[in-house]
N, C-alpha and C. Protein backbone atom coordinates (compact mmCIF):
# COMPACT_ATOMS: atom_id res chain seq x y z
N UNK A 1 -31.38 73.32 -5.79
CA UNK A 1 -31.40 74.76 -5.97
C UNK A 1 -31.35 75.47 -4.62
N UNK A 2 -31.98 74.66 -3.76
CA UNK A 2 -32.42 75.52 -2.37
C UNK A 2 -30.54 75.25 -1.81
N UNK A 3 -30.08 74.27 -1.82
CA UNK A 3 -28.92 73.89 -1.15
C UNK A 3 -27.96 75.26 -1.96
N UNK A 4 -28.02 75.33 -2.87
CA UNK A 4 -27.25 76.67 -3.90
C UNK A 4 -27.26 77.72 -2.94
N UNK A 5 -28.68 78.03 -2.78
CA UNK A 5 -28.67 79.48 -2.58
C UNK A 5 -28.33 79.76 -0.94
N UNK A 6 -28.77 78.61 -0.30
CA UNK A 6 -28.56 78.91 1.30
C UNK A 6 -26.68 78.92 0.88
N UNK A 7 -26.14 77.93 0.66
CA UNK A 7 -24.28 78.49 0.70
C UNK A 7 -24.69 79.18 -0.05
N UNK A 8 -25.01 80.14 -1.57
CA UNK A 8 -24.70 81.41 -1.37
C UNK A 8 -24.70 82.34 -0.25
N UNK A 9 -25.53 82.59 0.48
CA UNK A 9 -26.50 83.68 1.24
C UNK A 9 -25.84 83.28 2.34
N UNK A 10 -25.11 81.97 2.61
CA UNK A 10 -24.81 81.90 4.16
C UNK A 10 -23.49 82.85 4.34
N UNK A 11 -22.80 83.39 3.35
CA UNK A 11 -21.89 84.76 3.30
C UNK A 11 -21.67 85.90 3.47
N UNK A 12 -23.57 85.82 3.01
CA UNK A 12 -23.60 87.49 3.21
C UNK A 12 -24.88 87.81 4.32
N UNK A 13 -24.61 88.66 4.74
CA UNK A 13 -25.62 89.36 5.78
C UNK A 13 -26.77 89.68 5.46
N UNK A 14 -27.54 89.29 6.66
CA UNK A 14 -28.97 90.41 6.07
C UNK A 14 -29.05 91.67 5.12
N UNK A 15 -29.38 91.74 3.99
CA UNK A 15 -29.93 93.05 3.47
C UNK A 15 -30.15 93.75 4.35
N UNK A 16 -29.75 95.06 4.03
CA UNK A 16 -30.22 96.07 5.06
C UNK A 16 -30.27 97.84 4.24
N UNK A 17 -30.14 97.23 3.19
CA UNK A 17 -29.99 97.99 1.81
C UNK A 17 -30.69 97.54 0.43
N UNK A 18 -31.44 98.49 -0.51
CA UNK A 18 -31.65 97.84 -1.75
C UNK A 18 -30.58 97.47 -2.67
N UNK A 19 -29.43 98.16 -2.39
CA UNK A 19 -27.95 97.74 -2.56
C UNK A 19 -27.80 96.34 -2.48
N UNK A 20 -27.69 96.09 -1.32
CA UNK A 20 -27.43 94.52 -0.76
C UNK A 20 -28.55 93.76 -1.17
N UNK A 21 -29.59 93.65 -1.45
CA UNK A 21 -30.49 92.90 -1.59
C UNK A 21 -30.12 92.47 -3.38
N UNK A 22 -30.09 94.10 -3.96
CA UNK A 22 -29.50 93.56 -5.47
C UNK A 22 -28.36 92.92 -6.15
N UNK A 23 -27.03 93.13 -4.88
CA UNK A 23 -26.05 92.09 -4.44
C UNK A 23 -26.37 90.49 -4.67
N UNK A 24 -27.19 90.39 -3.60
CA UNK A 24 -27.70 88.61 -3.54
C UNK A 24 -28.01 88.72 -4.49
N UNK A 25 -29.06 89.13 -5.10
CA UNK A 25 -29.34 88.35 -6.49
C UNK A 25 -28.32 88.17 -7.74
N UNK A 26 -27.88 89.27 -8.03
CA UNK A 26 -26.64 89.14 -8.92
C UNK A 26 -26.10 88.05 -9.09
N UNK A 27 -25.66 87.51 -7.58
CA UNK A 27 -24.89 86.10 -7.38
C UNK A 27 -25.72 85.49 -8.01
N UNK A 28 -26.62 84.94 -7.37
CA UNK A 28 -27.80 83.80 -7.22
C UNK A 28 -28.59 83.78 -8.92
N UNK A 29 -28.48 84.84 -9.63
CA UNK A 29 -28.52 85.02 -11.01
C UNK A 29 -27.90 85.67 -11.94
N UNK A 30 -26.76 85.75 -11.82
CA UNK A 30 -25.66 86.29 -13.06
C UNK A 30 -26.51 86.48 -14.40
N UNK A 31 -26.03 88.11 -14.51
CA UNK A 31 -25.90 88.49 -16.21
C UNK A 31 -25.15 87.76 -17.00
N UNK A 32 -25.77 87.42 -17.94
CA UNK A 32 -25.50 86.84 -19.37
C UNK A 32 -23.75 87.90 -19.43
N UNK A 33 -23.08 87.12 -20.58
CA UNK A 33 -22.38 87.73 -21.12
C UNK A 33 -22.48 87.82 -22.29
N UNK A 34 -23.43 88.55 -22.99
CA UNK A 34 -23.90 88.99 -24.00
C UNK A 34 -23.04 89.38 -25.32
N UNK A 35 -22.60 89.86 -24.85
CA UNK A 35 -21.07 90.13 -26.04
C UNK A 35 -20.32 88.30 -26.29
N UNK A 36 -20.51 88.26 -25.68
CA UNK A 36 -19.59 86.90 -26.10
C UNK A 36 -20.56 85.42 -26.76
N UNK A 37 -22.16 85.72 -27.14
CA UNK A 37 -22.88 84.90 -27.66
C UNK A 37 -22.61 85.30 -28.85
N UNK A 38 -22.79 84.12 -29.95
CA UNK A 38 -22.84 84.34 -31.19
C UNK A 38 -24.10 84.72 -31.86
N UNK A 39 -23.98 85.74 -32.55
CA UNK A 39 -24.90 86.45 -33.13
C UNK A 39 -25.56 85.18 -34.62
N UNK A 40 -26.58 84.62 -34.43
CA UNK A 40 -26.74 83.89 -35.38
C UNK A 40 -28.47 84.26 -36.32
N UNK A 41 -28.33 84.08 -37.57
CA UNK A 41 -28.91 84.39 -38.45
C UNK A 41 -30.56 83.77 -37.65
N UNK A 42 -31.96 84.24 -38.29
CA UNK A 42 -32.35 85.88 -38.43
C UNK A 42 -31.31 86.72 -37.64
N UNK A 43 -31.54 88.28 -38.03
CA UNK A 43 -30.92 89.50 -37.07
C UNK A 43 -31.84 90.36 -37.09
N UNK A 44 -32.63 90.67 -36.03
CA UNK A 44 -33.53 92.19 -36.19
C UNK A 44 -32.92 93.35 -37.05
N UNK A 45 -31.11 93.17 -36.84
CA UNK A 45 -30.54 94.41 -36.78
C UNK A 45 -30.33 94.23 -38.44
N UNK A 46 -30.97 93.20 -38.83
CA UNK A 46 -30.28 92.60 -40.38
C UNK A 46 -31.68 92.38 -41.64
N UNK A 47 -33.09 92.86 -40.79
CA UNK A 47 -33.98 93.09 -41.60
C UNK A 47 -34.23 93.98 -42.90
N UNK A 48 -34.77 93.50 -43.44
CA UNK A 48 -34.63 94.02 -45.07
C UNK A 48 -36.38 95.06 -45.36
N UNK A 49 -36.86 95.70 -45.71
CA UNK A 49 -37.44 96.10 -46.25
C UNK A 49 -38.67 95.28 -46.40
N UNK A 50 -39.71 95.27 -45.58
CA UNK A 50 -40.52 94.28 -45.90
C UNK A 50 -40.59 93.22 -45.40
N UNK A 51 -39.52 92.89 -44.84
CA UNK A 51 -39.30 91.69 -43.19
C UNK A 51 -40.07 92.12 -41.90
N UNK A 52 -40.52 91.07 -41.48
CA UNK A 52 -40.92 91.39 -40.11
C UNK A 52 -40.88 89.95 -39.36
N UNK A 53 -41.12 90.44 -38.17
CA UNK A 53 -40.45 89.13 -36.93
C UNK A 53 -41.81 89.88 -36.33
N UNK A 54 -42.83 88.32 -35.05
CA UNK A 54 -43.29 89.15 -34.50
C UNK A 54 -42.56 88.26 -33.00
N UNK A 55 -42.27 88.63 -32.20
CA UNK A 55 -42.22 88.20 -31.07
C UNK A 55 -43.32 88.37 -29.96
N UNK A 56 -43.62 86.86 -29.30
CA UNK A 56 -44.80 86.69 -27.93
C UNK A 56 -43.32 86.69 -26.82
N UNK A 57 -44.22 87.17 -25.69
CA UNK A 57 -43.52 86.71 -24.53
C UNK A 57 -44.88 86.47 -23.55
N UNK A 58 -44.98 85.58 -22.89
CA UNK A 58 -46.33 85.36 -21.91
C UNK A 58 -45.22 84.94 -20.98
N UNK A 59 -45.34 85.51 -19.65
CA UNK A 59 -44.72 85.35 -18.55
C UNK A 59 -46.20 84.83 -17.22
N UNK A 60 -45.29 83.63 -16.88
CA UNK A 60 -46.21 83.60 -15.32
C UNK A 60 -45.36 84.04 -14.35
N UNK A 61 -45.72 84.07 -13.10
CA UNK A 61 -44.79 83.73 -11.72
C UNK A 61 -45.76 83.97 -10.52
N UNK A 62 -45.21 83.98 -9.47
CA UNK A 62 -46.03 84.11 -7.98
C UNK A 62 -47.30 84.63 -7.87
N UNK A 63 -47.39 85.81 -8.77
CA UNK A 63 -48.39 86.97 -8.77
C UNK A 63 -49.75 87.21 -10.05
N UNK A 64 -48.95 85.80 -10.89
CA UNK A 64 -49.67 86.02 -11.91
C UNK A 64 -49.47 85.50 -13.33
N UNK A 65 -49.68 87.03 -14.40
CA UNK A 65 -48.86 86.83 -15.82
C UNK A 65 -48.71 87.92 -16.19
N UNK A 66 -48.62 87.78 -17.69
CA UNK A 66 -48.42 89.08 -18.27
C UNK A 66 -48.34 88.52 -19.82
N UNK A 67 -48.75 88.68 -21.29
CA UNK A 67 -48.48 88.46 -22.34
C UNK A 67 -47.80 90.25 -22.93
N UNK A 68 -47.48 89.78 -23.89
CA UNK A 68 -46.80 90.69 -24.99
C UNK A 68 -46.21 90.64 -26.30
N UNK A 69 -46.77 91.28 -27.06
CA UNK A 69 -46.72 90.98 -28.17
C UNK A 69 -45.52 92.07 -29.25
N UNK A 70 -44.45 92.00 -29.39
CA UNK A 70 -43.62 93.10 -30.30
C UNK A 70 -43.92 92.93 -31.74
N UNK A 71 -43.82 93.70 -32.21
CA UNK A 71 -44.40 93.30 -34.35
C UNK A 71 -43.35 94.35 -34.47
N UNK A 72 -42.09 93.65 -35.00
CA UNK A 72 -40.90 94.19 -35.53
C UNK A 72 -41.38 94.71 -36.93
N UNK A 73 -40.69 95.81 -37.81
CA UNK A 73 -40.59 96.26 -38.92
C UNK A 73 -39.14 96.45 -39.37
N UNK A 74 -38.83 95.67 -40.25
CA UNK A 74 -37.18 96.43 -40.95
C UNK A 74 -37.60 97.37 -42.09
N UNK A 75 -36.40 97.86 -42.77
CA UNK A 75 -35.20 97.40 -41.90
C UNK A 75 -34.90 98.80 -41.05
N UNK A 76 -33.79 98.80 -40.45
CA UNK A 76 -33.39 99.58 -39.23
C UNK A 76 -33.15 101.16 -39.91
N UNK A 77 -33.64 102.07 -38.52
CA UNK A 77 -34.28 101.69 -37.58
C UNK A 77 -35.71 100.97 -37.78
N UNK A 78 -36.07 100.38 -36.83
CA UNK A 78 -36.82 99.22 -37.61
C UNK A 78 -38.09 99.79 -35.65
N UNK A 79 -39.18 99.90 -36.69
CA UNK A 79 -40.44 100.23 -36.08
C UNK A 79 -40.84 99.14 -35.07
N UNK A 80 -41.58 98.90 -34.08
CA UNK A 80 -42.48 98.15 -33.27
C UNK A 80 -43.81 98.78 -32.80
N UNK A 81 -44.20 97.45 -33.05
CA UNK A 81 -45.65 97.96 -32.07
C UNK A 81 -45.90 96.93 -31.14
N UNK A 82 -45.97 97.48 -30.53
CA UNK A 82 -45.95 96.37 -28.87
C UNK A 82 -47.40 96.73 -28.21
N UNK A 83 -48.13 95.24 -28.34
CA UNK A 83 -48.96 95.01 -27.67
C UNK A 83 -49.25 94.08 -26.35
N UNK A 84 -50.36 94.57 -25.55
CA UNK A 84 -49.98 93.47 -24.13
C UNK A 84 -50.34 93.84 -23.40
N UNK A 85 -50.77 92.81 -22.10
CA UNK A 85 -51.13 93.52 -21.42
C UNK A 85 -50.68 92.31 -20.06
N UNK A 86 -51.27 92.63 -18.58
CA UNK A 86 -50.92 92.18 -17.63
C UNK A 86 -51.50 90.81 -16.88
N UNK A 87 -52.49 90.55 -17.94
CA UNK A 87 -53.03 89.01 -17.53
C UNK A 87 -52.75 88.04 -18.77
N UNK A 88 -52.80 86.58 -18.76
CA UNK A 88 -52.20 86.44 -19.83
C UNK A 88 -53.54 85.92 -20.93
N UNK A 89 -53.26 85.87 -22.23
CA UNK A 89 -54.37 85.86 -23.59
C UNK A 89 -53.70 84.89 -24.65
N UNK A 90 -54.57 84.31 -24.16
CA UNK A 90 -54.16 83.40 -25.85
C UNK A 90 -54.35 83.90 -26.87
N UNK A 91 -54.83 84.89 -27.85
CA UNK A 91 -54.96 85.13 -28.76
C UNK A 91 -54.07 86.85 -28.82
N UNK A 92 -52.97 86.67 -29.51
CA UNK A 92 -52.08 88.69 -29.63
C UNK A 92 -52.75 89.51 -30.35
N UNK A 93 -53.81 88.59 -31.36
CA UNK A 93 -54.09 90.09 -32.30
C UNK A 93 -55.27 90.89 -31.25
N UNK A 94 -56.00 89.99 -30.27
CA UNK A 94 -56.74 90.60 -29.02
C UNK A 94 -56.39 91.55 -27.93
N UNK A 95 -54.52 91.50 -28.09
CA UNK A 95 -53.94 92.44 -27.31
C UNK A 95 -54.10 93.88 -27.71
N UNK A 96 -54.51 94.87 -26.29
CA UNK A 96 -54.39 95.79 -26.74
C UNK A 96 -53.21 96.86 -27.05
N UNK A 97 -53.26 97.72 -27.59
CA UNK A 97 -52.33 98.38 -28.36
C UNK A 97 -51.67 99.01 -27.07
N UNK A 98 -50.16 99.17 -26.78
CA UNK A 98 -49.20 99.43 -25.98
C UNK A 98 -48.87 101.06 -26.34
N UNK A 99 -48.39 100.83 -27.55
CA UNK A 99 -47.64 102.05 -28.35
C UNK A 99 -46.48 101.88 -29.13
N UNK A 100 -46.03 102.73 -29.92
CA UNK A 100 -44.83 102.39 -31.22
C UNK A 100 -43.75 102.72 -30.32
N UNK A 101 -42.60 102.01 -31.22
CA UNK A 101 -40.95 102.56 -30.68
C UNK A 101 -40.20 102.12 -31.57
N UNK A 102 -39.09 103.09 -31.51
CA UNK A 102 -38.52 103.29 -32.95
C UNK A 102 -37.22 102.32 -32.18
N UNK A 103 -36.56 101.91 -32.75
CA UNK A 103 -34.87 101.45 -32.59
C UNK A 103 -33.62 101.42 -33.42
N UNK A 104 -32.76 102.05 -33.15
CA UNK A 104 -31.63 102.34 -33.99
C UNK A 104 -31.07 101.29 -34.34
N UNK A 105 -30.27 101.27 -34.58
CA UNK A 105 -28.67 99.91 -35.13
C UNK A 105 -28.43 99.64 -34.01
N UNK A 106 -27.97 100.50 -32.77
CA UNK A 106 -27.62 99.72 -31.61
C UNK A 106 -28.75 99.03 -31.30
N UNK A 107 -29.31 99.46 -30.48
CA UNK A 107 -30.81 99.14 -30.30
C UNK A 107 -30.73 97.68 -30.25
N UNK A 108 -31.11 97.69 -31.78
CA UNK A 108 -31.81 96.26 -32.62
C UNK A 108 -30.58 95.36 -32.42
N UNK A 109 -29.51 95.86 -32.01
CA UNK A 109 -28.26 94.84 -32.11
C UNK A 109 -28.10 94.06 -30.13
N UNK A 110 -28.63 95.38 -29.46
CA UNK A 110 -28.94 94.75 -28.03
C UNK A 110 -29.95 93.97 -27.97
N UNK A 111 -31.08 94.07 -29.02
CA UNK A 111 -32.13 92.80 -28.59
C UNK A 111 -31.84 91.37 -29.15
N UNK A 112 -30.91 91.76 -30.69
CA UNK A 112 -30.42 90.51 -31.27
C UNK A 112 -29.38 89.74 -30.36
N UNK A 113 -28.74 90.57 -29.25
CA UNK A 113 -27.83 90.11 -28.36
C UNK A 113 -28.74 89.33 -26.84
N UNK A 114 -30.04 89.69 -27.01
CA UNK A 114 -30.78 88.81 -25.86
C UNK A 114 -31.51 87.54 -26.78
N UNK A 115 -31.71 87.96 -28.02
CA UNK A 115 -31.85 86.15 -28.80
C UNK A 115 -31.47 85.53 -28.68
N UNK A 116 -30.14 86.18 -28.92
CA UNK A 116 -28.53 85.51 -28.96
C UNK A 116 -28.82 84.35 -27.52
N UNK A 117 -29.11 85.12 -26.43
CA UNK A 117 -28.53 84.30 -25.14
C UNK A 117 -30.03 83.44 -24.94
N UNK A 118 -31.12 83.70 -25.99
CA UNK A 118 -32.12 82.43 -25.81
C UNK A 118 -31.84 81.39 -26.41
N UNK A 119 -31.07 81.87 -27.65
CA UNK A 119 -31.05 80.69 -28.51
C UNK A 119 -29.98 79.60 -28.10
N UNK A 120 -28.93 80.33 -27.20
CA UNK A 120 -27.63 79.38 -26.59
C UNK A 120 -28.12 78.46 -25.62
N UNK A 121 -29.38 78.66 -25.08
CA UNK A 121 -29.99 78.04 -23.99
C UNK A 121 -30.12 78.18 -22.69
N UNK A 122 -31.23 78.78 -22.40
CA UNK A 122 -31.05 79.54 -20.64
C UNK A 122 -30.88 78.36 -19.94
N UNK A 123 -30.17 78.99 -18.71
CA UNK A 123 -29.57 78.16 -18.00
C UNK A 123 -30.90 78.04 -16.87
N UNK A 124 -31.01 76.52 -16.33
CA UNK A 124 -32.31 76.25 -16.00
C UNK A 124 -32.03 76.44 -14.44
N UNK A 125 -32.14 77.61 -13.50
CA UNK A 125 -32.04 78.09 -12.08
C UNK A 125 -33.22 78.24 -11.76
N UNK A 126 -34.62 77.73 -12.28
CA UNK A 126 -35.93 77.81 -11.56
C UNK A 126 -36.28 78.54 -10.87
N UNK A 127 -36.36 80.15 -11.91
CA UNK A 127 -37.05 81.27 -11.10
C UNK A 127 -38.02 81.14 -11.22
N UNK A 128 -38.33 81.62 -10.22
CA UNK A 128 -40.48 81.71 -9.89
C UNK A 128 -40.72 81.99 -11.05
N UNK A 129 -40.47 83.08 -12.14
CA UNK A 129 -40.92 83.40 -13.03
C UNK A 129 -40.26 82.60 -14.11
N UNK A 130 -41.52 82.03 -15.18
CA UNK A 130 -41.40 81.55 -16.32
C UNK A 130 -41.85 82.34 -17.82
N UNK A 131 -40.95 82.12 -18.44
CA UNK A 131 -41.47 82.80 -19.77
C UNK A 131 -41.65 81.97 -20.87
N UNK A 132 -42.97 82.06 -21.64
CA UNK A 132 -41.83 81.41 -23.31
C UNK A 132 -42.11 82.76 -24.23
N UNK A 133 -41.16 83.02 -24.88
CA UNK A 133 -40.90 83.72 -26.00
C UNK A 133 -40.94 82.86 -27.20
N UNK A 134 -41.54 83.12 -28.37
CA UNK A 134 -41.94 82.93 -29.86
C UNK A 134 -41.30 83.69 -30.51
N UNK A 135 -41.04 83.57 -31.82
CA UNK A 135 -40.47 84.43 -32.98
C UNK A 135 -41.22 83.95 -34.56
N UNK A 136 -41.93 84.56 -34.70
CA UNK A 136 -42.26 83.97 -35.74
C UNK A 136 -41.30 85.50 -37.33
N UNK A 137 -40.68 84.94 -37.79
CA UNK A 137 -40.09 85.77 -38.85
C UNK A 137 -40.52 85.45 -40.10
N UNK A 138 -40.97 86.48 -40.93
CA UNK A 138 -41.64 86.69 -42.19
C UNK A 138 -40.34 87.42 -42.96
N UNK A 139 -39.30 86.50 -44.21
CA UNK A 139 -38.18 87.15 -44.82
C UNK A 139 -38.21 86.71 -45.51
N UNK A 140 -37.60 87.47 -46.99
CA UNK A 140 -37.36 87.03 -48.05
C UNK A 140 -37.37 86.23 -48.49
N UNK A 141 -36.69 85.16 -47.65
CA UNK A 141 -35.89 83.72 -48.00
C UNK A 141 -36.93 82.64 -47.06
N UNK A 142 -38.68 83.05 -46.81
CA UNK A 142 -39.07 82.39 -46.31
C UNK A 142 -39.71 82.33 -44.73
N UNK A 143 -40.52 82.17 -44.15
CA UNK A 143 -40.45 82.12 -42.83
C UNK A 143 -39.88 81.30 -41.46
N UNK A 144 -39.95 81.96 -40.93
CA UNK A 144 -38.84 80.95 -39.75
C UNK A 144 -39.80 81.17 -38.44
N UNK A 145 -39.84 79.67 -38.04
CA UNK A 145 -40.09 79.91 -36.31
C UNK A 145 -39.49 79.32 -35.28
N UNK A 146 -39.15 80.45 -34.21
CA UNK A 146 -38.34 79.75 -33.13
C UNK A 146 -39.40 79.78 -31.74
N UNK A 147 -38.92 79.23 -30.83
CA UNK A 147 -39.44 79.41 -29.14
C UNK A 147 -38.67 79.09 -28.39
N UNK A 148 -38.34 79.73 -27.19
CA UNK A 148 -37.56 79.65 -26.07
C UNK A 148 -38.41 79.75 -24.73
N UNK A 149 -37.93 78.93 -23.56
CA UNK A 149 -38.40 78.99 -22.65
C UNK A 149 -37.22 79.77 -21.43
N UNK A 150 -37.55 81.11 -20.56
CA UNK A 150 -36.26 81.73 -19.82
C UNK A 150 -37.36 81.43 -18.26
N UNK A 151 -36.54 80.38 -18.01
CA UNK A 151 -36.51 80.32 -16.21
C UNK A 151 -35.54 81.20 -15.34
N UNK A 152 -34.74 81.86 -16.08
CA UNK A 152 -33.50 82.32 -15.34
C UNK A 152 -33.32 83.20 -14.62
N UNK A 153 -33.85 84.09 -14.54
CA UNK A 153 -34.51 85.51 -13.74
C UNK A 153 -33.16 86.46 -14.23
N UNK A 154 -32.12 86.10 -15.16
CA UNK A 154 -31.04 86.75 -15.25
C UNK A 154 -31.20 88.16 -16.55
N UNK A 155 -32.07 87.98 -17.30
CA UNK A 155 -32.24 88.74 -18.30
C UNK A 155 -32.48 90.22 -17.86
N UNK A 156 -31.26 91.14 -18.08
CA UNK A 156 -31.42 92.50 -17.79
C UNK A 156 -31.31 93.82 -18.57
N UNK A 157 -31.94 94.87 -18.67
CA UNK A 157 -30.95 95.71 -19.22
C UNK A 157 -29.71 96.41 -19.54
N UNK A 158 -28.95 96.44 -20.40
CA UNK A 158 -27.53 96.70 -20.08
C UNK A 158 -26.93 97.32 -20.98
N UNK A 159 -26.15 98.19 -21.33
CA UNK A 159 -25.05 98.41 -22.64
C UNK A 159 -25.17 97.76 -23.82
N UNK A 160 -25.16 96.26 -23.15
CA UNK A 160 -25.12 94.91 -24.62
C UNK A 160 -26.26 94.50 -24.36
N UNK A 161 -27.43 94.71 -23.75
CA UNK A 161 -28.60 93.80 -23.91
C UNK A 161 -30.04 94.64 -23.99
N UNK A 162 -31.09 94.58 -24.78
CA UNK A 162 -32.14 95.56 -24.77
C UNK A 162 -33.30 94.00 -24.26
N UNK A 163 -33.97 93.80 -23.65
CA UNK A 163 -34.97 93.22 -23.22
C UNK A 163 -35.94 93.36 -23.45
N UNK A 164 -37.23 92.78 -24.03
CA UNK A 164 -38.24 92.61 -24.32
C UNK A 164 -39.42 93.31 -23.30
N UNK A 165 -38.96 93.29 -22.57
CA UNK A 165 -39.81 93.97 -21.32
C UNK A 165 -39.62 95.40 -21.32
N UNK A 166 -37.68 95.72 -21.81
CA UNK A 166 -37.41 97.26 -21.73
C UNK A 166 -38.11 98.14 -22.64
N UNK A 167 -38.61 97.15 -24.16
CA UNK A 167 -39.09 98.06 -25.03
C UNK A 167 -40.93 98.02 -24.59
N UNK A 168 -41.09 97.33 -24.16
CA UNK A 168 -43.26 97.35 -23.50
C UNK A 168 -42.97 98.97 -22.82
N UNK A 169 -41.89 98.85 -21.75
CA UNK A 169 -41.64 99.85 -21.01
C UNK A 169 -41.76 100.83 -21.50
N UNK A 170 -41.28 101.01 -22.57
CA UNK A 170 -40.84 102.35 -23.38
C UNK A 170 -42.03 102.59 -23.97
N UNK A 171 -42.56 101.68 -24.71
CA UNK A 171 -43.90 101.87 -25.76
C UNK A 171 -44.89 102.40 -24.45
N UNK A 172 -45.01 101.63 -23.36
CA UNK A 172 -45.64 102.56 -22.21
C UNK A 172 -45.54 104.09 -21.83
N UNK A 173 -44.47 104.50 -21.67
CA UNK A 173 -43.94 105.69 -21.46
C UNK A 173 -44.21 106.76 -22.52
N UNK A 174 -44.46 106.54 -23.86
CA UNK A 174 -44.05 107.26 -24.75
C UNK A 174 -45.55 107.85 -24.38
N UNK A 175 -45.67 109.70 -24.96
CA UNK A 175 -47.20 110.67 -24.91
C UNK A 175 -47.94 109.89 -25.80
C-alpha cells in the first residue's frame, strides 16, 4: 500500500492548497461509480408500508469511533431516525436520539446506490478508518440480514450517492 501511494504522490507536489491536498486523495481513493452498480433487492427506495431496515455503522480510526444507528420507515418518502453518537456502544437502542429526516425517491435511491457499492465489495486500500455497517430488514416476505465491512476511505457524497454519515449530518442540523 505504502509502495502505491509514494508512486502516486511522487507526481505531484507538495499541497499548498486544500485543492491539492483533495487532489491526492481522489487518486489514492477514487469514487465509486455508483451508477454503474447493480441495484439489487432489498431497496430502501422499494419499501412497502410497514417495512423497515435498520442500519448500524460503528466506525473506528486514528482518533477514535463513532456508532450510528438509521431506523428506516417505508415506504417513500420513507422517514429515519438516526441515532448515535461519537464514541462507540454496543448496544443502538442506548443511542441517543440524533433527529428525524425525511427522504424522497431520489434520496432513498442515492443511499440504495451506496448499498449497492457495499454489497459489490469494497475494495480493500486500508484506510485508517474502518467501518462495519449492518442491515437488518423487517419485509413482508420476511427478514433479511446483511453486513459489510468499508476500509476504503472512498465513500462520498455525490449526485448518485447519499452516505450514511450525510444523513447523521442532516438529522444533526435539522431545529
Amino acid at each position: 500500500m505504502w509502495l502505491f501511494l509514494v508512486a502516486l504522490l511522487s507526481d505531484v507536489a507538495t499541497p499548498t492548497a486544500p485543492a491539492q491536498a483533495e487532489d491526492i486523495l481522489s487518486k489514492a481513493f477514487p469514487a465509486p461509480e455508483y451508477q454503474k452498480l447493480p441495484l439489487i433487492q432489498p431497496l430502501i427506495s422499494a419499501l412497502k408500508t410497514g417495512e423497515t431496515v435498520e442500519l448500524r455503522i460503528a466506525t473506528t480510526h486514528c482518533n477514535g469511533g463513532s456508532v450510528y444507528s438509521l431506523h428506516v420507515r417505508g415506504p417513500v418518502p420513507v422517514e429515519v431516525l438516526v441515532r448515535g453518537q461519537a464514541t462507540v456502544a454496543a448496544d443502538p437502542a442506548a443511542l441517543p436520539v440524533i433527529g428525524m429526516v425525511t427522504l424522497n425517491a431520489d434520496e432513498a435511491l442515492r443511499l440504495d446506490r451506496v448499498l449497492a457499492f457495499y454489497r459489490a465489495g469494497t475494495p480493500a486500500w486500508n484506510c485508517t478508518a474502518s467501518s462495519r455497517i449492518t442491515a437488518s430488514w423487517k419485509l413482508a416476505s420476511g427478514p433479511k440480514n446483511e453486513s459489510w465491512v468499508d476500509q476504503s476511505c472512498s465513500v462520498t457524497e455525490t449526485e448518485a450517492s447519499l452516505p450514511l454519515w450525510a444523513i447523521v449530518d442532516r438529522a444533526a442540523k435539522k431545529p
